[in-house]
C-alpha atoms as a PDB file:
ATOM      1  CA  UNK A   1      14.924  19.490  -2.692  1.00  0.00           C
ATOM      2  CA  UNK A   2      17.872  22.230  -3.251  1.00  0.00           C
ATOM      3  CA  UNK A   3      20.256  22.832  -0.542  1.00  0.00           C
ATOM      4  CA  UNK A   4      23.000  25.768  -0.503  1.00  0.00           C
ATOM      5  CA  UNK A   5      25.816  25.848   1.482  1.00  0.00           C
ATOM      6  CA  UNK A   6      28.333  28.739   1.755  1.00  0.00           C
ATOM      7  CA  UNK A   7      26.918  29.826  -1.809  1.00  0.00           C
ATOM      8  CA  UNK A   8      26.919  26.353  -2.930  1.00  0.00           C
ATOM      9  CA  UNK A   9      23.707  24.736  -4.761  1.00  0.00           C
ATOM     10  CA  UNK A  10      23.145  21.006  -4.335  1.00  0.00           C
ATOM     11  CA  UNK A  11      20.235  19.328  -6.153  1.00  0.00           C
ATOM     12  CA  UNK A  12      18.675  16.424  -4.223  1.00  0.00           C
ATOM     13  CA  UNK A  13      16.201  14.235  -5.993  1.00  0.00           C
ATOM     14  CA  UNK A  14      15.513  10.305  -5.253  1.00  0.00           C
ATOM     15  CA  UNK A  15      17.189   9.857  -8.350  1.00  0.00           C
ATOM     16  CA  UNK A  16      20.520  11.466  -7.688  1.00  0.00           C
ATOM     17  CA  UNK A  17      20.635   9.773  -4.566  1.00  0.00           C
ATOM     18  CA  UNK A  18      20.481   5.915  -6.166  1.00  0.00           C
ATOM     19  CA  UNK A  19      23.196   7.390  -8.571  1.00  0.00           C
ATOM     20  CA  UNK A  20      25.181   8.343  -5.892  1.00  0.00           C
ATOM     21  CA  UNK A  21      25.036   4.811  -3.898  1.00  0.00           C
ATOM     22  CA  UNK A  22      25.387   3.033  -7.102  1.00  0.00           C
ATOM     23  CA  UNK A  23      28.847   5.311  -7.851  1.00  0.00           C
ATOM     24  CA  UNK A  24      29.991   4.695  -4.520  1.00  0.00           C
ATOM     25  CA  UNK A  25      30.163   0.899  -4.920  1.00  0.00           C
ATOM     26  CA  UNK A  26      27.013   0.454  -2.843  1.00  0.00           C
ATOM     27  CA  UNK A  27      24.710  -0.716  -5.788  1.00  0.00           C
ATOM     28  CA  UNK A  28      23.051  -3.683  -3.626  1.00  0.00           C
ATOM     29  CA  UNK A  29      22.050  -0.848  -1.185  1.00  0.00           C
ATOM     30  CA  UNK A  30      20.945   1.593  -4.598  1.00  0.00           C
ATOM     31  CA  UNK A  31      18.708  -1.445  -5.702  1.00  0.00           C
ATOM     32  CA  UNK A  32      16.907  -1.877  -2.369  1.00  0.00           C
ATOM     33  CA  UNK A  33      16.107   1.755  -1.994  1.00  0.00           C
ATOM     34  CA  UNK A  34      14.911   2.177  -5.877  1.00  0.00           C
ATOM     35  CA  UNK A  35      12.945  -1.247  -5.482  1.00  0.00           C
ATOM     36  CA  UNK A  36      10.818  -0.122  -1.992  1.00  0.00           C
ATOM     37  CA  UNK A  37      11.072   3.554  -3.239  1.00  0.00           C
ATOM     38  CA  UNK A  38      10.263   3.616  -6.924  1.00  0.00           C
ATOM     39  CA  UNK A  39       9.472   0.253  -8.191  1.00  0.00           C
ATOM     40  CA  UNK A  40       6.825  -0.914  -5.141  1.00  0.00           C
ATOM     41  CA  UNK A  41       4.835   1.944  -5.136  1.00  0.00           C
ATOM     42  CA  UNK A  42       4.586   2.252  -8.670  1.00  0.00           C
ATOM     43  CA  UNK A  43       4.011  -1.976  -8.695  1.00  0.00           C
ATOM     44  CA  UNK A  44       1.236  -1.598  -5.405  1.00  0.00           C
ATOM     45  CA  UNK A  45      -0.465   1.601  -7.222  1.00  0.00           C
ATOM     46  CA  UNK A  46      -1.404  -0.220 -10.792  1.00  0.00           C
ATOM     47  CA  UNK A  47      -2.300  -3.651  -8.957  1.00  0.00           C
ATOM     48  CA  UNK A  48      -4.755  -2.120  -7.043  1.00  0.00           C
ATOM     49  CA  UNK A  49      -6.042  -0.131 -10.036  1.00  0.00           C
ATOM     50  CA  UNK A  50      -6.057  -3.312 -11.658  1.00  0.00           C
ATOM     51  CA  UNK A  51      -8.256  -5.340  -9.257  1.00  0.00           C
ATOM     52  CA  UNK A  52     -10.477  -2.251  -8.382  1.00  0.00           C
ATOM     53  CA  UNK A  53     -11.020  -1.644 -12.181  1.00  0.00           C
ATOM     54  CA  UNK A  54     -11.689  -5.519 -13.436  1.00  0.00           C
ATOM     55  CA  UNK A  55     -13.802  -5.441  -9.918  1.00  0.00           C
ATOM     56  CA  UNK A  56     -15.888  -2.179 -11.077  1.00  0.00           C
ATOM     57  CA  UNK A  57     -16.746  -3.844 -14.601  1.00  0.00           C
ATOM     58  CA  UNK A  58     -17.570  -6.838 -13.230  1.00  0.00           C
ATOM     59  CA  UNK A  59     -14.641  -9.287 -14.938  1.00  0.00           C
ATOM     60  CA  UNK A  60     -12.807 -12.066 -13.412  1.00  0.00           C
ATOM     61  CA  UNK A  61      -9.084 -12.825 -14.977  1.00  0.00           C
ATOM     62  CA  UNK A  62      -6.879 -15.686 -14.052  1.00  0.00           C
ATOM     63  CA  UNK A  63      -4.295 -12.983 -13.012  1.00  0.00           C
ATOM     64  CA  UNK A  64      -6.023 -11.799 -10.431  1.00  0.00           C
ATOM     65  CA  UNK A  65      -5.193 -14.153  -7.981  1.00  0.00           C
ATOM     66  CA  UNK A  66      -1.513 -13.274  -8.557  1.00  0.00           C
ATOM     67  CA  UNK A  67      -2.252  -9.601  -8.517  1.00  0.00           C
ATOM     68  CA  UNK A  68      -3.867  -9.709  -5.255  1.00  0.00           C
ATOM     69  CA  UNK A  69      -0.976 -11.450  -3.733  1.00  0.00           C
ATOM     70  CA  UNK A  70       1.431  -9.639  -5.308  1.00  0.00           C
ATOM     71  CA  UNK A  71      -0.616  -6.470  -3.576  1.00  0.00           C
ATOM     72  CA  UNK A  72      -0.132  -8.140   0.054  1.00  0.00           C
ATOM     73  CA  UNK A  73       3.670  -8.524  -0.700  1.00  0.00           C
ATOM     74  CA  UNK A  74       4.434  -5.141  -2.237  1.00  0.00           C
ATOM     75  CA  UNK A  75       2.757  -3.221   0.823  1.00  0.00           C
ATOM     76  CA  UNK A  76       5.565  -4.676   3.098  1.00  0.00           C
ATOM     77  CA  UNK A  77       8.073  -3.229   0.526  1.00  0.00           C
ATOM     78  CA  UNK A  78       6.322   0.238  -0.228  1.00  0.00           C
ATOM     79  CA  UNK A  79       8.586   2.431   1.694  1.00  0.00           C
ATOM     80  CA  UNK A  80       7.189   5.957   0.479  1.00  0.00           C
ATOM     81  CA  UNK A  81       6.704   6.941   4.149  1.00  0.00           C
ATOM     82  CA  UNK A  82       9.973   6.209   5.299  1.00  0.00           C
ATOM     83  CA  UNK A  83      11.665   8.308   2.446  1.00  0.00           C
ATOM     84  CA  UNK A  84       9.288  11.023   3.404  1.00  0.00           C
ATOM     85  CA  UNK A  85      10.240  11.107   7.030  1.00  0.00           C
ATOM     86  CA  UNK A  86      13.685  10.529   6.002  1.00  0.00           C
ATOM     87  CA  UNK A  87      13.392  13.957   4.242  1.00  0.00           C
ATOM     88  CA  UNK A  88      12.066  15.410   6.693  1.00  0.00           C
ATOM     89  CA  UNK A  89      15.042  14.301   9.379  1.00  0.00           C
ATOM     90  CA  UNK A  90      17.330  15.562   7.075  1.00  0.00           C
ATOM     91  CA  UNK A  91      15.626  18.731   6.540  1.00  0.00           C
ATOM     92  CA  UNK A  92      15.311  19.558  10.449  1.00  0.00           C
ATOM     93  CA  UNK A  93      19.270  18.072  10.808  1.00  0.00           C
ATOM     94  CA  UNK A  94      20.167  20.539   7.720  1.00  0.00           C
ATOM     95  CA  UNK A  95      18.085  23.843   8.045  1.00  0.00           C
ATOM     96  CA  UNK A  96      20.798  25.187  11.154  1.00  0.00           C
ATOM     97  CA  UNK A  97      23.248  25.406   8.554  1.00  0.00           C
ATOM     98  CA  UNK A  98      22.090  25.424   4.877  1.00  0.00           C
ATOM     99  CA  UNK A  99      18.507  26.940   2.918  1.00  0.00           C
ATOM    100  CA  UNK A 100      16.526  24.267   2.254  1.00  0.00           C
ATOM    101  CA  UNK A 101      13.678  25.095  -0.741  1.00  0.00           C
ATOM    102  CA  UNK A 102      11.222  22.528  -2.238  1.00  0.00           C
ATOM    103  CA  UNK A 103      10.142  22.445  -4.999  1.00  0.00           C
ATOM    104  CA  UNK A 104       5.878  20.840  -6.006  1.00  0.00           C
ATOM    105  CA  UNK A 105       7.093  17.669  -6.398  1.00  0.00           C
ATOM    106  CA  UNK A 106       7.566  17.418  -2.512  1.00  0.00           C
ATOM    107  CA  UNK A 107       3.185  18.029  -1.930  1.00  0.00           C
ATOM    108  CA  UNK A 108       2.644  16.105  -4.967  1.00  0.00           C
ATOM    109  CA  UNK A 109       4.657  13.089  -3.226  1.00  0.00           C
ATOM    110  CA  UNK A 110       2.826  13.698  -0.164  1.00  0.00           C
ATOM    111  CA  UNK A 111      -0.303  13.873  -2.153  1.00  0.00           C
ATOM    112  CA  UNK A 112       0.439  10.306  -3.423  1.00  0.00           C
ATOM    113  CA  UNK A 113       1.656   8.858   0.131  1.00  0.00           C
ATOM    114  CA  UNK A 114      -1.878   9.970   1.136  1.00  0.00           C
ATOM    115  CA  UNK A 115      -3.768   8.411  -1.245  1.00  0.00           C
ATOM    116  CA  UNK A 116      -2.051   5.272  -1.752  1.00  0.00           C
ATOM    117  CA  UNK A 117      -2.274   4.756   2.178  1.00  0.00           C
ATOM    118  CA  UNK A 118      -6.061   5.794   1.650  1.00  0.00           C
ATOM    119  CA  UNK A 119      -6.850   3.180  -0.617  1.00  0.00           C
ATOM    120  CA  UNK A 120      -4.575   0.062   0.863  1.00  0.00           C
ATOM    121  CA  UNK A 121      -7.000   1.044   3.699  1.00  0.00           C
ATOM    122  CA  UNK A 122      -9.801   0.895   1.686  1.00  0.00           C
ATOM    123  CA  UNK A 123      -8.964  -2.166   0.309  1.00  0.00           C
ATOM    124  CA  UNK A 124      -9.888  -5.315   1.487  1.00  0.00           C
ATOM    125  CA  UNK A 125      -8.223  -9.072   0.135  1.00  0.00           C
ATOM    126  CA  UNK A 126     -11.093 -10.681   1.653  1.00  0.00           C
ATOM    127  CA  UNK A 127     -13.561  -9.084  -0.288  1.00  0.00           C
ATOM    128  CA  UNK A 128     -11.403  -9.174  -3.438  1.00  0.00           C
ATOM    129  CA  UNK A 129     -11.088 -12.930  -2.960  1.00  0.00           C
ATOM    130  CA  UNK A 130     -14.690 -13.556  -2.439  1.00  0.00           C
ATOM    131  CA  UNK A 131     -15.689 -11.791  -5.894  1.00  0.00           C
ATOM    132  CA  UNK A 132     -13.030 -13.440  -7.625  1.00  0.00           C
ATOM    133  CA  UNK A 133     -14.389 -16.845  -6.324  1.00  0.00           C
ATOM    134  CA  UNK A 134     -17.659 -15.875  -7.245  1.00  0.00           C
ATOM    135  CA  UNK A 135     -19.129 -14.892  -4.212  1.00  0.00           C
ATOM    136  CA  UNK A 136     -20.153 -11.408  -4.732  1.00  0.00           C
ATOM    137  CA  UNK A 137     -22.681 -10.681  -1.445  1.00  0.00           C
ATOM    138  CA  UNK A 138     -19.569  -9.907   0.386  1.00  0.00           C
END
């Protein structure tokens, strides 16, 4: 996201926001919103690939149990949503006084936010615990 104000360019990336909090002294704060921002999603998106993957090729590993766990705690902490709307607040909020462009990475995100929500719909812990028990009619 660029902003400019009076002639004034401002870059605004997730990035360069962290940085900011973590200057500021507020580096508790910068690790929370890196963690549910960067780190979950990333963490949510390769467990499910993970269990969808071994599930597709028909293996069982003794990680899995952890991985599907670790998939029911991470989607409490996946806060991609909230750092979209959170854009787009500041983007209603902003565009009375400053020109607001964005750049592809914006769709792209909202590409992602729509298919990670897609497939934590799609999938089910149930199901993922009956195969890895053994019981694959479910």
């Amino acid at each position: 996201m660029e902003f400019e104000i009076a002639g004034r360019v401002q870059v605004a990336r997730l990035w360069t926001g962290v940085g900011q909090l973590y200057t500021d002294g507020y580096w508790e704060l910068a690790l929370i919103v890196f963690f549910s921002s960067v780190l979950a999603p990333i963490a949510l998106i390769f467990s499910l690939t993970a269990i969808s993957g071994a599930m597709l090729r028909g293996y069982r590993f003794a990680w899995m149990p952890l991985v599907i766990k670790l998939i029911a705690r991470l989607k409490t902490w996946s806060m991609m949503e909230i750092f979209l709307l959170a854009v787009g607040v500041s983007t209603i909020k902003l565009s009375q006084i400053a020109d607001i462009s964005f750049g592809p990475s914006l769709f792209a995100f909202i590409g992602l936010i729509f298919t990670s929500s897609q497939a934590l719909v799609a999938f089910e812990p149930r199901v993922a615990w009956a195969y890895y028990d053994g019981d694959e009619a479910e």
